[in-house]
Structures are given as C-alpha cells and as structure tokens.
Protein backbone atom coordinates (compact mmCIF):
# COMPACT_ATOMS: atom_id res chain seq x y z
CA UNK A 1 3.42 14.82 -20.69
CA UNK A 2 6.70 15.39 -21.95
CA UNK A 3 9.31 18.08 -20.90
CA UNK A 4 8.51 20.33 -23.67
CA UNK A 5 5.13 21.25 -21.99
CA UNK A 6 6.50 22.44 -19.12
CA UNK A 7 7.96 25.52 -21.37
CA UNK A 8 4.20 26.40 -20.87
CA UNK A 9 3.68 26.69 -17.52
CA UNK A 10 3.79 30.31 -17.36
CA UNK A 11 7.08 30.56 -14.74
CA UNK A 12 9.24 28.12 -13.28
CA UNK A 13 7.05 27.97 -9.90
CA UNK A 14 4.49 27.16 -12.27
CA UNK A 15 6.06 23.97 -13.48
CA UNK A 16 7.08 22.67 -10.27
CA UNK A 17 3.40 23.06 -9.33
CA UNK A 18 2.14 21.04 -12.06
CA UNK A 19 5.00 18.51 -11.36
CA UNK A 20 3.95 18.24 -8.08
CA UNK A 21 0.41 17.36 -9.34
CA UNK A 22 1.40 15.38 -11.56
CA UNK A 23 3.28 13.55 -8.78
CA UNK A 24 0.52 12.79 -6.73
CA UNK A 25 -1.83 11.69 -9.14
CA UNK A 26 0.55 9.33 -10.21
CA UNK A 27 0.61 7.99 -6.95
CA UNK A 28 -2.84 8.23 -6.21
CA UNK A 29 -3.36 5.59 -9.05
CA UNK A 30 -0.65 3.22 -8.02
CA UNK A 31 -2.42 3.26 -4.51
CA UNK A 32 -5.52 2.32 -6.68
CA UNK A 33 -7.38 5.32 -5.47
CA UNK A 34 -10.31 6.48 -7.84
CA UNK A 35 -8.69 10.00 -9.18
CA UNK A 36 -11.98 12.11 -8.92
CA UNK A 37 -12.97 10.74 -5.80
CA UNK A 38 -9.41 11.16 -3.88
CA UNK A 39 -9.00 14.72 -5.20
CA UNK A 40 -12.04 16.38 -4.49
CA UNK A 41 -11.81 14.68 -0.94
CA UNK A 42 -8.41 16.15 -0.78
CA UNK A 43 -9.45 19.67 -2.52
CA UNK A 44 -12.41 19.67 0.03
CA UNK A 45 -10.30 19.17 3.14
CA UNK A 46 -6.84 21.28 2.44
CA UNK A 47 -7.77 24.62 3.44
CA UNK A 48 -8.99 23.76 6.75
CA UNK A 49 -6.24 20.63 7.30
CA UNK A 50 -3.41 21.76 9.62
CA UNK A 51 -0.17 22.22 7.84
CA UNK A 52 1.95 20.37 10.19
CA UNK A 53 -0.32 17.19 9.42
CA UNK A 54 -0.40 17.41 5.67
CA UNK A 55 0.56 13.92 5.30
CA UNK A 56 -2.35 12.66 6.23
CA UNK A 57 -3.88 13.80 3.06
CA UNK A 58 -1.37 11.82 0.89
CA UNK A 59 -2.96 8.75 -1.18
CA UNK A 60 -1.04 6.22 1.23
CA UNK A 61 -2.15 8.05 4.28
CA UNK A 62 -5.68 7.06 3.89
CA UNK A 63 -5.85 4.29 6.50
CA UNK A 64 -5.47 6.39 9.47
CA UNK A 65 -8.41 8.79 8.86
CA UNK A 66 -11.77 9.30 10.79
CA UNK A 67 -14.81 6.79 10.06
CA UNK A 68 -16.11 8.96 7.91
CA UNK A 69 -12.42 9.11 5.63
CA UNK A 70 -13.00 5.32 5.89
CA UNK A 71 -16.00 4.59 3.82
CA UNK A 72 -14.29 6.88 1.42
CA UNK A 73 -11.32 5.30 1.18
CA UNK A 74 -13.68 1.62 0.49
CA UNK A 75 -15.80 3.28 -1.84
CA UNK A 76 -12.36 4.01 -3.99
CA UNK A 77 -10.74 0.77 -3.05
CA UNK A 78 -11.43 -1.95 -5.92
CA UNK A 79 -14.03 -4.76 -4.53
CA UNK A 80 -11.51 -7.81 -3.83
C-alpha cells in the first residue's frame, strides 16, 4: 500500500494500527508462516494471553510454545 491510503484510515491512531498490521504480516511471511493459519491462531489466543508475555505471540516466537502451538507451527512450516 502506498502512503496515500493511509489518508483513509479514519484518524491517525487508525493508521498506526493498520501499520502495525501491516508490520506483522510482513513478518509473519518472512518467517514463512502461512498468513491465515498464524493469524487466526494469534486472533484466537490474544484476549486471554497475558500482556506482559505478548511476545510470545510474535511470528518468531513460535518455537517456545506448548505441544499443542507446536504442531501448529509444523503444519505452517514449509515441508523441507
């Protein structure tokens, strides 16, 4: 997107949010994440996931989560 969207974000908060989104989806595919997958994971888990451990929901955070975070994390990993 280009910076000229952003005029359309409603407010300024607004286009920091979407920046911010923007952000991690970006990551999320240069941690070759599948995009649906990671973010409904994510989406599913953020209101009950303690603020002061947020990081553990970021795309390169993946590793250290429960065995159950770990099957999703191979079923978005790329067979090698």
């Amino acid at each position: 997107m280009s910076r000229k969207n952003y005029l359309f974000a409603g407010s300024d908060a607004g286009g920091e949010r979407a920046a911010a989104i923007y952000s991690l989806i970006g990551t999320a595919k240069l941690n070759s994440l599948d995009l649906e997958t990671y973010l409904r994971d994510v989406v599913s888990r953020i209101a009950d996931h303690p603020i002061n451990r947020i990081e553990e929901l970021l795309p390169w955070n993946l590793g250290g989560w429960n065995h159950t975070c770990r099957r999703f994390l191979e079923a978005c990993m790329p067979p090698w």
